[in-house]
Every structure is written in structure tokens, then in C-alpha cells.
PDB file of N, CA and C in Angstrom:
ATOM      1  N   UNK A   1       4.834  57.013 -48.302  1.00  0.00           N
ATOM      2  CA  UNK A   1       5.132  55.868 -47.442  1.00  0.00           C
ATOM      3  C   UNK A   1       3.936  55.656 -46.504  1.00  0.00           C
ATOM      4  N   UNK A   2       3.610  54.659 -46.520  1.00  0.00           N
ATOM      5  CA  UNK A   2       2.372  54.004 -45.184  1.00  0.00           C
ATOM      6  C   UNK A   2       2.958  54.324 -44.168  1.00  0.00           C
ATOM      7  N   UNK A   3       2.087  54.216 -43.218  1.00  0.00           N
ATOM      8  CA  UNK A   3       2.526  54.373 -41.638  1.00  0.00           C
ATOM      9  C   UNK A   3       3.002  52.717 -41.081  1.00  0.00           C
ATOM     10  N   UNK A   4       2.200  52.010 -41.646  1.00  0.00           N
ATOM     11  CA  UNK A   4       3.059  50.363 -41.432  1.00  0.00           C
ATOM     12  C   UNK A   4       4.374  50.506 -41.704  1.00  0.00           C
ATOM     13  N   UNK A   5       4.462  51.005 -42.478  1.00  0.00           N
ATOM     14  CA  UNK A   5       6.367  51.553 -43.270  1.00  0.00           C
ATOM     15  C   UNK A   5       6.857  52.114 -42.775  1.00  0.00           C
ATOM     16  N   UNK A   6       6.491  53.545 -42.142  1.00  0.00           N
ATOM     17  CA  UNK A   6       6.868  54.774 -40.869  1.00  0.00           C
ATOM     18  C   UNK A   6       7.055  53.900 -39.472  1.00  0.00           C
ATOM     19  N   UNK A   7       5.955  52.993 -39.245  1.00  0.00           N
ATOM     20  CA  UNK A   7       6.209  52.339 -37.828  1.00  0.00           C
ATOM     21  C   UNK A   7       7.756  51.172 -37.566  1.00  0.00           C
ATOM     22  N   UNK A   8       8.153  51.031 -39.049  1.00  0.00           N
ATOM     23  CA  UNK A   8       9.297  49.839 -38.960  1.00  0.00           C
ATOM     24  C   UNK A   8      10.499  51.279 -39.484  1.00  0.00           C
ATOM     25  N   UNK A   9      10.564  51.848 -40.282  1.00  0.00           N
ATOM     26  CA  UNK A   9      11.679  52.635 -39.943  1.00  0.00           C
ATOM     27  C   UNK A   9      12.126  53.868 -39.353  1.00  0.00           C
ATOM     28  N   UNK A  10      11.274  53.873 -38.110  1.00  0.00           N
ATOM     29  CA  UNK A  10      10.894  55.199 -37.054  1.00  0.00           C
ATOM     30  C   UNK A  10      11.631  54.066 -35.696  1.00  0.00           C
ATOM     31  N   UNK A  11      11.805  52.628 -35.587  1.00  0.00           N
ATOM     32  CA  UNK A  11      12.397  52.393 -34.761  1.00  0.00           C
ATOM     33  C   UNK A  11      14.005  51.928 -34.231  1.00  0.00           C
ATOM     34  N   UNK A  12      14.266  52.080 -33.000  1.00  0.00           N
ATOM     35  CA  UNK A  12      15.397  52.105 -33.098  1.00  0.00           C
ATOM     36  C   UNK A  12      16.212  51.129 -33.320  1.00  0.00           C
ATOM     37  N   UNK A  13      17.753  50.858 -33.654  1.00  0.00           N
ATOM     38  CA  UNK A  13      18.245  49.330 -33.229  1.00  0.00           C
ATOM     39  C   UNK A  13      18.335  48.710 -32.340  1.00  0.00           C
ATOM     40  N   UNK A  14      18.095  47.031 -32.054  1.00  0.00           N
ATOM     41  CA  UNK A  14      18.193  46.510 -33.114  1.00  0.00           C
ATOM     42  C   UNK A  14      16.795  46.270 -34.136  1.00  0.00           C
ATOM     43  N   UNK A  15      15.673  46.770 -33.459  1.00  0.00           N
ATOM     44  CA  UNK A  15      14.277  46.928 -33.691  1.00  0.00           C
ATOM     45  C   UNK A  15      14.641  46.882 -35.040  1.00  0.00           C
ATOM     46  N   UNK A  16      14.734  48.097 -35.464  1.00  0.00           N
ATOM     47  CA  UNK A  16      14.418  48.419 -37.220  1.00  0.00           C
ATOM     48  C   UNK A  16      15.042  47.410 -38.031  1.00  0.00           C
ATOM     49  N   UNK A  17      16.248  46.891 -37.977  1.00  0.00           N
ATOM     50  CA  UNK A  17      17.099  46.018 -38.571  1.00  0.00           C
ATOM     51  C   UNK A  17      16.262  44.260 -38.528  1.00  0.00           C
ATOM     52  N   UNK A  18      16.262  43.931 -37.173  1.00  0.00           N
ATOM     53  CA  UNK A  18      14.872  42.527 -37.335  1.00  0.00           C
ATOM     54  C   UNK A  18      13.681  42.866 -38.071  1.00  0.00           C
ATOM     55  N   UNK A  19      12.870  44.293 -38.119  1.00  0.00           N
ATOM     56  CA  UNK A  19      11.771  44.184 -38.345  1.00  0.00           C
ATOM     57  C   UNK A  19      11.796  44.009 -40.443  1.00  0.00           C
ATOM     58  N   UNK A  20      13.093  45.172 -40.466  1.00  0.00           N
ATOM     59  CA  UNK A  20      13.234  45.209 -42.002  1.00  0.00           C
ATOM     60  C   UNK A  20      13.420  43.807 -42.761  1.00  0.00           C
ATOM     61  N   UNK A  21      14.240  42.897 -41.824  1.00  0.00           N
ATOM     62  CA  UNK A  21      14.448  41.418 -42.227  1.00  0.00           C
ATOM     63  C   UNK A  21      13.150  40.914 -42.679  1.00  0.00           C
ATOM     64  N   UNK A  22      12.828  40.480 -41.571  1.00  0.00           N
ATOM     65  CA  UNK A  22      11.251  39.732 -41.058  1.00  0.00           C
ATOM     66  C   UNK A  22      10.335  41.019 -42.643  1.00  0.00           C
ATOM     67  N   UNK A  23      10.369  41.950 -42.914  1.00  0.00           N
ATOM     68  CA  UNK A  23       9.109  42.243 -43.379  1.00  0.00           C
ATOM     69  C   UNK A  23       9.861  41.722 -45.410  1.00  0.00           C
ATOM     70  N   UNK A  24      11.067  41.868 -45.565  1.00  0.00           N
ATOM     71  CA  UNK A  24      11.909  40.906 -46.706  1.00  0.00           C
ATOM     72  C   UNK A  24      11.063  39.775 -46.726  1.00  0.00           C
ATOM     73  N   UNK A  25      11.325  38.931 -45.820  1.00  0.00           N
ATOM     74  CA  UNK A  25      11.189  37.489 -45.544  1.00  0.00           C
ATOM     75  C   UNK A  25       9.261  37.504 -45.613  1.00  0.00           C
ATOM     76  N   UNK A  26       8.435  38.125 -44.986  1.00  0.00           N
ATOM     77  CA  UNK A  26       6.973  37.512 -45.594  1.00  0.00           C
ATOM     78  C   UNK A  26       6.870  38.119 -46.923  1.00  0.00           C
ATOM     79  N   UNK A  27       7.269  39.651 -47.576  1.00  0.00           N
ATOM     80  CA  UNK A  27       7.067  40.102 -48.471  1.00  0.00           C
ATOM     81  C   UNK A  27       7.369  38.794 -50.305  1.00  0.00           C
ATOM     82  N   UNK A  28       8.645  38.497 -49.520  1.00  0.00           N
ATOM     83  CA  UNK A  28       8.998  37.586 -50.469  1.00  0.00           C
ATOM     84  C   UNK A  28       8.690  36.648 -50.973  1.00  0.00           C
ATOM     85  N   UNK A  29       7.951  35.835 -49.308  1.00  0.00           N
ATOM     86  CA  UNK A  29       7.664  34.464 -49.308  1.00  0.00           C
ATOM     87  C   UNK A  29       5.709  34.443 -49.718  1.00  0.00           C
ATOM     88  N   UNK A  30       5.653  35.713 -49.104  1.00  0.00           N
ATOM     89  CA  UNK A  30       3.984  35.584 -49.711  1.00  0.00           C
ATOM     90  C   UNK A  30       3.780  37.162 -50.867  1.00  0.00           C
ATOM     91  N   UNK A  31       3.844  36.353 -51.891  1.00  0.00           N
ATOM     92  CA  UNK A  31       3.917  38.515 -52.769  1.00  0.00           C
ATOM     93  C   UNK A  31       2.598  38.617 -52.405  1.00  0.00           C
ATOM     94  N   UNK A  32       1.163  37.831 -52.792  1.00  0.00           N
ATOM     95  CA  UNK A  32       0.366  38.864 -52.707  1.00  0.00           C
ATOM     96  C   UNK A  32      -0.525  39.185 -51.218  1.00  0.00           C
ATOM     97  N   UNK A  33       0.637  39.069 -50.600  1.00  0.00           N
ATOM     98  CA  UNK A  33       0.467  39.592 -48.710  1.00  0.00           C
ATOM     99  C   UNK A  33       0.305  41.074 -49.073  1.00  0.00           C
ATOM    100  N   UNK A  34      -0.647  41.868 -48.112  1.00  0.00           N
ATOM    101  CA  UNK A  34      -0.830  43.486 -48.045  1.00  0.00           C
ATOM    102  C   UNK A  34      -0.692  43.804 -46.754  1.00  0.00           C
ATOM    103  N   UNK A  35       0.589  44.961 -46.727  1.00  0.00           N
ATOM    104  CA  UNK A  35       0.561  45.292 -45.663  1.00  0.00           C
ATOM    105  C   UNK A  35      -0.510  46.672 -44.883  1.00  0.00           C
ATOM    106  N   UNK A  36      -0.785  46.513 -44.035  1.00  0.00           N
ATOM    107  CA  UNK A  36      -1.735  47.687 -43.700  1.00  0.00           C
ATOM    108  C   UNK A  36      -1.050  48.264 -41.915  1.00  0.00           C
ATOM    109  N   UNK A  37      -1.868  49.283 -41.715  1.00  0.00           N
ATOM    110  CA  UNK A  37      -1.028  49.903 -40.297  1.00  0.00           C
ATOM    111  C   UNK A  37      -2.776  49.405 -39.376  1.00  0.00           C
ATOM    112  N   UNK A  38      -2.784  48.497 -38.532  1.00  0.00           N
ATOM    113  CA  UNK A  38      -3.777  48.568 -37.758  1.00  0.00           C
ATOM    114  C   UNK A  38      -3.481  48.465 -36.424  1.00  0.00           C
ATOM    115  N   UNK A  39      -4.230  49.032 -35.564  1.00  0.00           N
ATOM    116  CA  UNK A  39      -3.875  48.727 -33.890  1.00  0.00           C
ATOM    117  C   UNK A  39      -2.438  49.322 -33.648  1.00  0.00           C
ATOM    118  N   UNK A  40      -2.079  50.161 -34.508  1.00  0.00           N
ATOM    119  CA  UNK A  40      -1.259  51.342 -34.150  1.00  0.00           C
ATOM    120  C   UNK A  40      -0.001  49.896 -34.601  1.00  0.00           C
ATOM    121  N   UNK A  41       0.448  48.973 -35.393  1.00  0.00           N
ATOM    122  CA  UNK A  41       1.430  48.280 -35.485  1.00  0.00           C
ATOM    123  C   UNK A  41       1.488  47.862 -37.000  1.00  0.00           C
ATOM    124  N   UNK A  42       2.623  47.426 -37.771  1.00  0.00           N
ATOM    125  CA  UNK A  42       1.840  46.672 -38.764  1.00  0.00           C
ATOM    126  C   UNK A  42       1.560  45.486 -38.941  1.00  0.00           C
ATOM    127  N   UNK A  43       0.507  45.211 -39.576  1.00  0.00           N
ATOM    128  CA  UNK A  43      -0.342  44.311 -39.786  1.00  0.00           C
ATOM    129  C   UNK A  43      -0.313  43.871 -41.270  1.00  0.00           C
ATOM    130  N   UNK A  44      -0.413  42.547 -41.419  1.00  0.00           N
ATOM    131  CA  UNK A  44      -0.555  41.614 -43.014  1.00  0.00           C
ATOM    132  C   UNK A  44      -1.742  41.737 -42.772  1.00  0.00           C
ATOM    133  N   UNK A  45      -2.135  41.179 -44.029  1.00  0.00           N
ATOM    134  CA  UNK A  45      -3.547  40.671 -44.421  1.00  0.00           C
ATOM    135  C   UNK A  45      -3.397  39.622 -45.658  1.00  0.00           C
ATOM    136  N   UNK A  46      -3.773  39.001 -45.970  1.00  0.00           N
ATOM    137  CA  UNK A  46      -3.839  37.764 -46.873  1.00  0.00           C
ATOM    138  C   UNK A  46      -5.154  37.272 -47.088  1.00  0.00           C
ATOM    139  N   UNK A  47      -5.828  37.294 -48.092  1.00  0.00           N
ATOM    140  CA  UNK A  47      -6.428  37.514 -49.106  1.00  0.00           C
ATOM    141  C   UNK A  47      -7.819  37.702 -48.559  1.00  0.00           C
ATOM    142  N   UNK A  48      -7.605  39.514 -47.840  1.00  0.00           N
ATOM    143  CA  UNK A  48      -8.738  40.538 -47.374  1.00  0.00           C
ATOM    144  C   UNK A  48      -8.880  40.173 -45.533  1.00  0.00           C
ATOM    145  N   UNK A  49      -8.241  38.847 -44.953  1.00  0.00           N
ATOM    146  CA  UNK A  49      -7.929  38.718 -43.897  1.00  0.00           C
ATOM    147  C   UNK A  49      -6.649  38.351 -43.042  1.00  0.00           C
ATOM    148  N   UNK A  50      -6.967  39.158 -41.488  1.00  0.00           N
ATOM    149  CA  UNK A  50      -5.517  39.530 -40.827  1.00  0.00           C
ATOM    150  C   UNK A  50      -4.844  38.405 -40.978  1.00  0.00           C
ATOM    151  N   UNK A  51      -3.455  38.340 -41.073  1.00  0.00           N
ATOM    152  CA  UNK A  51      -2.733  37.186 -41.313  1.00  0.00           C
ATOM    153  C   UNK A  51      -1.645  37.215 -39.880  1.00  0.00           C
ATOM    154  N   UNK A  52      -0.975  38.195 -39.893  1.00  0.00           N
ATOM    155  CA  UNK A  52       0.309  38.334 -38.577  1.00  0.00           C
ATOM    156  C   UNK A  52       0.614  39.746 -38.321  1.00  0.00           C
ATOM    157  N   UNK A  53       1.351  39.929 -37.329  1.00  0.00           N
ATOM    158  CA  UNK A  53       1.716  41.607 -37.175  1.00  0.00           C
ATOM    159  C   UNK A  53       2.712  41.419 -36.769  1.00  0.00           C
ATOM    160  N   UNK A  54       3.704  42.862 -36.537  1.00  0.00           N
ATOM    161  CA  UNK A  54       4.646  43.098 -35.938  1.00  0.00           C
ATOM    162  C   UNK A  54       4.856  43.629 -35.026  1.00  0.00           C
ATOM    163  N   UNK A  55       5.205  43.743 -33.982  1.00  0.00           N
ATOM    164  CA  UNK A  55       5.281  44.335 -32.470  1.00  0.00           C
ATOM    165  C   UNK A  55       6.753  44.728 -32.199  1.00  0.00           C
ATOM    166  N   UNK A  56       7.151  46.190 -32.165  1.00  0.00           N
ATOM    167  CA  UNK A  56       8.800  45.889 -31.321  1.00  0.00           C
ATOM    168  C   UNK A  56       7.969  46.617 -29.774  1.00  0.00           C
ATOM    169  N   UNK A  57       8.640  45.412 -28.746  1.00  0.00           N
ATOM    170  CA  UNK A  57       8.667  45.833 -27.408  1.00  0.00           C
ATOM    171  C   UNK A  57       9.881  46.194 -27.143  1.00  0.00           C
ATOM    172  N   UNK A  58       9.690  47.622 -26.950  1.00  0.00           N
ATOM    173  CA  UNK A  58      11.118  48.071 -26.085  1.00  0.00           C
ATOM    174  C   UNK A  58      11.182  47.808 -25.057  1.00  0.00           C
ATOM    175  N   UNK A  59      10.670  47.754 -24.065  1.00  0.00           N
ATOM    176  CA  UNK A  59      10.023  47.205 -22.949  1.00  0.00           C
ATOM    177  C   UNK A  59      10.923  45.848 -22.735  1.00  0.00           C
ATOM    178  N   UNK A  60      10.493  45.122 -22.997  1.00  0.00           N
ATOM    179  CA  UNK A  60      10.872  43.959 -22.986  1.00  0.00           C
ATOM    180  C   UNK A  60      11.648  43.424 -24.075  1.00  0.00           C
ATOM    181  N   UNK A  61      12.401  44.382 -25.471  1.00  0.00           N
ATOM    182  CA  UNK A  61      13.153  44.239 -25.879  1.00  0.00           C
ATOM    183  C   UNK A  61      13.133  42.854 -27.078  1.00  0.00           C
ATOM    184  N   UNK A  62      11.970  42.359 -27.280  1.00  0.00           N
ATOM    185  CA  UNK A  62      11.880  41.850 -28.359  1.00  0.00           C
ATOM    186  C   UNK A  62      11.096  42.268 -29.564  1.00  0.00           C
ATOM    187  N   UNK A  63      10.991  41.862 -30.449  1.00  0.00           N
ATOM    188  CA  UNK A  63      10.035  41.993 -31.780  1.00  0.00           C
ATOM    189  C   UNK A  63       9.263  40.413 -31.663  1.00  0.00           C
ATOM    190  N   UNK A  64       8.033  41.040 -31.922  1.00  0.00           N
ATOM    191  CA  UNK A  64       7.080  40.069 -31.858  1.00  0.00           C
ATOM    192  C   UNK A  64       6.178  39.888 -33.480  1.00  0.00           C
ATOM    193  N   UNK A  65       6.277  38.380 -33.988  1.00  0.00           N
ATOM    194  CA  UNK A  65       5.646  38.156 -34.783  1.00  0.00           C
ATOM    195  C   UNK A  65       4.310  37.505 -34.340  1.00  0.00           C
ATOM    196  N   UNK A  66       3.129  38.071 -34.755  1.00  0.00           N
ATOM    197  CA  UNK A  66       2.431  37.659 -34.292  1.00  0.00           C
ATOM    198  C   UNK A  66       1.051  36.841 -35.220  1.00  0.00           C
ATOM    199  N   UNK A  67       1.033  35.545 -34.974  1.00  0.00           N
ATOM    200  CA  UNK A  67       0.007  34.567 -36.174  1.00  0.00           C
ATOM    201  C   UNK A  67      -1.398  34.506 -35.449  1.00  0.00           C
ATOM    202  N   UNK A  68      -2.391  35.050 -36.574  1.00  0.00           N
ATOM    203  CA  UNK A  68      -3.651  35.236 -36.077  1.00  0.00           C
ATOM    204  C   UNK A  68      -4.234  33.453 -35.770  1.00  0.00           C
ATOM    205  N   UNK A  69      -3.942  32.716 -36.393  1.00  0.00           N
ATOM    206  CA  UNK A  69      -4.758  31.515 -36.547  1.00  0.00           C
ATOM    207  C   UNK A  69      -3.030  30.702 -35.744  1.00  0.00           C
ATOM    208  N   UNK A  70      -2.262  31.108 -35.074  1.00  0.00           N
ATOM    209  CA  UNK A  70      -1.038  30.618 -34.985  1.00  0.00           C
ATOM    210  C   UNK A  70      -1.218  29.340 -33.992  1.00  0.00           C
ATOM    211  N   UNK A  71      -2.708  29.198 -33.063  1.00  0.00           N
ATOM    212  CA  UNK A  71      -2.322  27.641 -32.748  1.00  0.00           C
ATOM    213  C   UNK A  71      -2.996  26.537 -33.722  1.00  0.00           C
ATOM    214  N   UNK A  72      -3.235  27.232 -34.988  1.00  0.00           N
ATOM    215  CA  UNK A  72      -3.862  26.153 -35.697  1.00  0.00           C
ATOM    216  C   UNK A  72      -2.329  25.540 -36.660  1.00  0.00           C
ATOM    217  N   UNK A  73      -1.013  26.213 -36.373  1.00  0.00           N
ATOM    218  CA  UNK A  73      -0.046  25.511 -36.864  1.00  0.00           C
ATOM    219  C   UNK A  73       0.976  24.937 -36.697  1.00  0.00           C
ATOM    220  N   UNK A  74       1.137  23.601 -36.726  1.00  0.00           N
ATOM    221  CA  UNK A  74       1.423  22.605 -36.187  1.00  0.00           C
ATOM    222  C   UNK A  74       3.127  22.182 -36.221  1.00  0.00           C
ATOM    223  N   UNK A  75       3.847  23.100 -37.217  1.00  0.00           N
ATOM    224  CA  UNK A  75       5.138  22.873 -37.210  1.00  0.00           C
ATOM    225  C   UNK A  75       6.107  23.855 -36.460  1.00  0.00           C
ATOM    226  N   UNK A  76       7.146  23.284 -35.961  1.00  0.00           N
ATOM    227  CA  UNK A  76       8.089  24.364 -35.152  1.00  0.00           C
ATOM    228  C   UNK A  76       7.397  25.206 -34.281  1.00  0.00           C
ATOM    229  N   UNK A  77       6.826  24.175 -33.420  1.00  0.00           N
ATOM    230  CA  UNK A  77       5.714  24.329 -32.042  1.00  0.00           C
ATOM    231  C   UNK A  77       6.717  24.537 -31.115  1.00  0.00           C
ATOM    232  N   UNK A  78       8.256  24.598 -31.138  1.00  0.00           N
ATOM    233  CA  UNK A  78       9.260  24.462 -30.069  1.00  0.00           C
ATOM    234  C   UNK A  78       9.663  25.872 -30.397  1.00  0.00           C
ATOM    235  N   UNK A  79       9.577  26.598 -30.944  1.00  0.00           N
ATOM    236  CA  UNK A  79       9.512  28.418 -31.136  1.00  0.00           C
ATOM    237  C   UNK A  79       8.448  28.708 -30.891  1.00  0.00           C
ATOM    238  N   UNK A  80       7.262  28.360 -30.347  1.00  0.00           N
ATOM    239  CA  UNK A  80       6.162  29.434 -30.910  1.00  0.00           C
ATOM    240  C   UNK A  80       5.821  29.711 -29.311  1.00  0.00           C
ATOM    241  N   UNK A  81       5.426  31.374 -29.546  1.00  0.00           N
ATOM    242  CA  UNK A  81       5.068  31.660 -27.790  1.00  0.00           C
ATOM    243  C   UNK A  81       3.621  31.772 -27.842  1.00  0.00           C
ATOM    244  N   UNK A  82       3.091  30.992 -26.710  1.00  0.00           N
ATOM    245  CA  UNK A  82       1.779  31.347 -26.873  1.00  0.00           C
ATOM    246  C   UNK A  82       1.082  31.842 -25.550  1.00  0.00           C
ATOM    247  N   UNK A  83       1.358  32.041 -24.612  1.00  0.00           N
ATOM    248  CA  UNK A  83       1.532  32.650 -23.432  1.00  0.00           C
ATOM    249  C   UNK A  83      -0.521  32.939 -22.854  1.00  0.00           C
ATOM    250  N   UNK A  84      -0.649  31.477 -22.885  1.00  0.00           N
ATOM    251  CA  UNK A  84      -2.172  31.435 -22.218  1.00  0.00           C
ATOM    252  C   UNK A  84      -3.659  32.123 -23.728  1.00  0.00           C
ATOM    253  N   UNK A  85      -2.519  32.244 -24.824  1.00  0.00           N
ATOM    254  CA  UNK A  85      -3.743  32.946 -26.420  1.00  0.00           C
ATOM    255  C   UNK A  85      -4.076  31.809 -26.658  1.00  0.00           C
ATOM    256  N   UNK A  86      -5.863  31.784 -26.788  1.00  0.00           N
ATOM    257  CA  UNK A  86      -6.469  31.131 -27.540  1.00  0.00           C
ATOM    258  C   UNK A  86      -6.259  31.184 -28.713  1.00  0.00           C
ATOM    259  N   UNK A  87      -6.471  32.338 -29.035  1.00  0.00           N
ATOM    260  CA  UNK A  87      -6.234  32.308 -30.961  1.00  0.00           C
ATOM    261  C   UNK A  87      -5.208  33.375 -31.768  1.00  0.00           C
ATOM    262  N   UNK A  88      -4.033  33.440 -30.682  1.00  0.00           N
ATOM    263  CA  UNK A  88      -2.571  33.542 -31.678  1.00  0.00           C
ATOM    264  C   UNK A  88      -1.814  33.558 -31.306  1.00  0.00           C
ATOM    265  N   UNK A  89      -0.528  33.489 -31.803  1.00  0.00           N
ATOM    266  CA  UNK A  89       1.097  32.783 -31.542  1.00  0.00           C
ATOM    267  C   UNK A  89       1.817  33.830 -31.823  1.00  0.00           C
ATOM    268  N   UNK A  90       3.018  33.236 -31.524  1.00  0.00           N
ATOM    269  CA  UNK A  90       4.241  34.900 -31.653  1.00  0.00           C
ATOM    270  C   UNK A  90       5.188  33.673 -31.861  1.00  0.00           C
ATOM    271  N   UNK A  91       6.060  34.309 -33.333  1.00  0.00           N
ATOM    272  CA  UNK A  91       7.968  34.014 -32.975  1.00  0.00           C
ATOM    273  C   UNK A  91       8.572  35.277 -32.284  1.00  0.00           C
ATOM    274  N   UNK A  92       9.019  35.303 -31.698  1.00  0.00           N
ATOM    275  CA  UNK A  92       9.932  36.148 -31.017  1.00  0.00           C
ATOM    276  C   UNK A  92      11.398  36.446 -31.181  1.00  0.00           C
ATOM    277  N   UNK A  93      11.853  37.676 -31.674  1.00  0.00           N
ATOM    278  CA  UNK A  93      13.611  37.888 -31.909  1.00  0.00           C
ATOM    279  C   UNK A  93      13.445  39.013 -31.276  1.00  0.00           C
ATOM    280  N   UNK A  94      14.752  38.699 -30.408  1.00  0.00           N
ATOM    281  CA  UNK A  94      15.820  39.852 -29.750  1.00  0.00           C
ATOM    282  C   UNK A  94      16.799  40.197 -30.450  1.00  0.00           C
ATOM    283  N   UNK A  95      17.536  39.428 -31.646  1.00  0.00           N
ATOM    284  CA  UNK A  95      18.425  40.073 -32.626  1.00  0.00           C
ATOM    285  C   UNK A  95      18.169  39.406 -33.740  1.00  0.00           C
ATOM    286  N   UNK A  96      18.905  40.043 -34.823  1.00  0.00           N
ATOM    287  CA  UNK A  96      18.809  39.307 -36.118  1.00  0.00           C
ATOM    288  C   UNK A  96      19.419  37.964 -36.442  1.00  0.00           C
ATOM    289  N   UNK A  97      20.264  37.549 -35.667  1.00  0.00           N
ATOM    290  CA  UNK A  97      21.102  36.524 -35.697  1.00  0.00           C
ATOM    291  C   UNK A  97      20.177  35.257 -35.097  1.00  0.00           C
ATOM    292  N   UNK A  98      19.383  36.032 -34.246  1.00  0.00           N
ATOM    293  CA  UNK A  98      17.892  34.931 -33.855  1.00  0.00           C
ATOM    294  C   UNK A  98      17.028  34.624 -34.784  1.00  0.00           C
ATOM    295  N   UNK A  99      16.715  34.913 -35.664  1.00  0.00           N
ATOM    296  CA  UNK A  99      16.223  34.843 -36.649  1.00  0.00           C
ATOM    297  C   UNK A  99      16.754  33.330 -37.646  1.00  0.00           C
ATOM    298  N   UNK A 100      15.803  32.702 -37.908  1.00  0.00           N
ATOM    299  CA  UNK A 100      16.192  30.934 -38.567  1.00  0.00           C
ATOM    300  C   UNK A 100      14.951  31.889 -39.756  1.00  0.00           C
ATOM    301  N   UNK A 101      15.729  31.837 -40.947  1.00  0.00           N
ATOM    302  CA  UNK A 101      15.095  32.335 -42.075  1.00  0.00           C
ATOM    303  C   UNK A 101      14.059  30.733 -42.226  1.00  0.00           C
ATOM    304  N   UNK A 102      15.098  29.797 -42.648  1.00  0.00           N
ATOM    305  CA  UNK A 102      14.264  28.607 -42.873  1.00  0.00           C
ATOM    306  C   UNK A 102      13.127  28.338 -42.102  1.00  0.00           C
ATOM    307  N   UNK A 103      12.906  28.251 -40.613  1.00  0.00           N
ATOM    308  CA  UNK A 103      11.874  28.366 -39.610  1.00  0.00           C
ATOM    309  C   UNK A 103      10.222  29.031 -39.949  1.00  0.00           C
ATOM    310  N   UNK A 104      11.316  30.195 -40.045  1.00  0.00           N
ATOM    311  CA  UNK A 104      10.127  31.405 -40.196  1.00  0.00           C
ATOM    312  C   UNK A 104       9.490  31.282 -41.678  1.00  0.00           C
ATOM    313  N   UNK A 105       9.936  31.129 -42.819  1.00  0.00           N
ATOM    314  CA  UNK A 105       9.414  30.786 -44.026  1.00  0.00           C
ATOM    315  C   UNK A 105       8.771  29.804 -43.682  1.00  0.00           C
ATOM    316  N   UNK A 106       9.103  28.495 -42.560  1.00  0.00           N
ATOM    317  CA  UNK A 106       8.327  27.324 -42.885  1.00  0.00           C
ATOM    318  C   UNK A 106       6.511  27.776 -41.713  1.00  0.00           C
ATOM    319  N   UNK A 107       7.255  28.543 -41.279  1.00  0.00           N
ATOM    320  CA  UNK A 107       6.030  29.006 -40.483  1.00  0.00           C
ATOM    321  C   UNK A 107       5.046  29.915 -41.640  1.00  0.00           C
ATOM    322  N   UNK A 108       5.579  30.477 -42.168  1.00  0.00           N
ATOM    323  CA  UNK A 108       4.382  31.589 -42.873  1.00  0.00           C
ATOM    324  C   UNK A 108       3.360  30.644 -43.874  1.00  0.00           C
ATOM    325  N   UNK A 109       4.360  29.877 -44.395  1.00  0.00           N
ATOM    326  CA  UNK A 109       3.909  29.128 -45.190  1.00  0.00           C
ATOM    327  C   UNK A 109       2.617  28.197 -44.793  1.00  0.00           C
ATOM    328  N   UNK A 110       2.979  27.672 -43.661  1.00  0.00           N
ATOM    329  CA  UNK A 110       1.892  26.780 -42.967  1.00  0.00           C
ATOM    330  C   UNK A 110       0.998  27.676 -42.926  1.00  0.00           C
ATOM    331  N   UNK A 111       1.150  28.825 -42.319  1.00  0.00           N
ATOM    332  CA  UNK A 111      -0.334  29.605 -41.564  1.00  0.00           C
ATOM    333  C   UNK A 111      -0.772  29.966 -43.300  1.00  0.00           C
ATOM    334  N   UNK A 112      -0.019  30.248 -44.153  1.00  0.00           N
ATOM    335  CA  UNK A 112      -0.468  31.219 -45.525  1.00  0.00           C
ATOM    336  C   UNK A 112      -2.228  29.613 -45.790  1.00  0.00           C
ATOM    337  N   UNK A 113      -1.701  28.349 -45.631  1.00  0.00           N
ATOM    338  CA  UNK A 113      -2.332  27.158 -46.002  1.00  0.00           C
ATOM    339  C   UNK A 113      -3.859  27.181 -45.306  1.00  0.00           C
ATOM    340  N   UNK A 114      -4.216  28.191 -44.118  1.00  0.00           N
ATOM    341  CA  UNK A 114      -4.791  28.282 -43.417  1.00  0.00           C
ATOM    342  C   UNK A 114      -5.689  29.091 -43.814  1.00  0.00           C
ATOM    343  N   UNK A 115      -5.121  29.953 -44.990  1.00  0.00           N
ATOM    344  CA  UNK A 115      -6.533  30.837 -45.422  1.00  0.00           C
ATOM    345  C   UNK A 115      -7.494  30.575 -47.187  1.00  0.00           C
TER     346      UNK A 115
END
């Protein structure tokens, strides 16, 4: 098992349960996405460059998706946190039920168009 893999089922609920979703949902929507462990979190890559990561803040109690090129995409701008980043965006879930599968597919998809 990778440590990208160790870092999503080493955390606790509801952490592990959003992150296992969310990593379904790009695995699916992009197959030849690679996951890698960088900056101590995991990290995509799409085709040899960073694409998004995953963040659980216990702290502050969300999971953070995070899009490297994420203000270059232009749909479902009314989810996206961008909190003063020049060059990347976060969806944000506190539970799984927060989670809009449709949303988030339409998001990966846009940024996937980007590389």
C-alpha cells in the first residue's frame, strides 16, 4: 500500500469515509489519474503534472480538495474556496452528505481540460 493510501485510511471519522468517497469519485472519473504521497498528503497527478490533493483538517474539521490550476475553472465558482490563492482552489466537505457527486465530477472534469 502507498502512503497516499496509508494517509486516507490512517484517518479518523468522518475524515476517512469523505476522503474514501472523493478518492472513488476522481479515480473513476479520471482512470489514468496517479496517485502519489507529496507534501506529506495525497496528491494526483495527471499526465506527469500535479492535478489536486487531499487535506483532512482536524483542526478545523474539514477535508480539503485542493485544484492546482483551480482559478482557471470557471464552473460551480459558488463552491469553490479560494481564500486570497493565486493559483489554487479547494471544495471543501465536513461530511459525506456534503458532497454533490455531480458538482465535483463536473469540477474534475473542467480542471482534467486544463492539462
Amino acid at each position: 500500500m502507498n502512503p497516499a493510501e496509508q494517509y486516507i485510511l490512517n484517518q479518523p471519522e468522518p475524515f476517512r469515509a469523505i476522503l474514501l468517497h472523493l478518492q472513488i469519485l476522481v479515480e473513476h472519473t479520471l482512470p489514468e489519474i496517479e496517485l502519489k504521497y507529496k507534501y506529506k498528503i495525497p496528491f494526483y497527478y495527471l499526465k506527469g503534472k500535479p492535478f489536486c490533493y487531499f487535506n483532512a483538517s482536524h483542526k478545523k474539521q474539514f477535508v480539503d480538495v485542493g485544484f492546482v490550476k483551480g482559478p482557471q475553472i470557471k464552473i460551480h465558482q459558488e463552491h469553490q474556496i479560494t481564500e486570497n490563492r493565486k493559483k489554487m482552489m479547494s471544495l471543501r466537505y465536513t461530511s459525506l452528505d456534503a458532497i454533490n457527486d455531480n458538482i465535483f465530477i463536473d469540477v474534475l472534469k473542467a480542471a482534467s481540460e486544463l492539462y
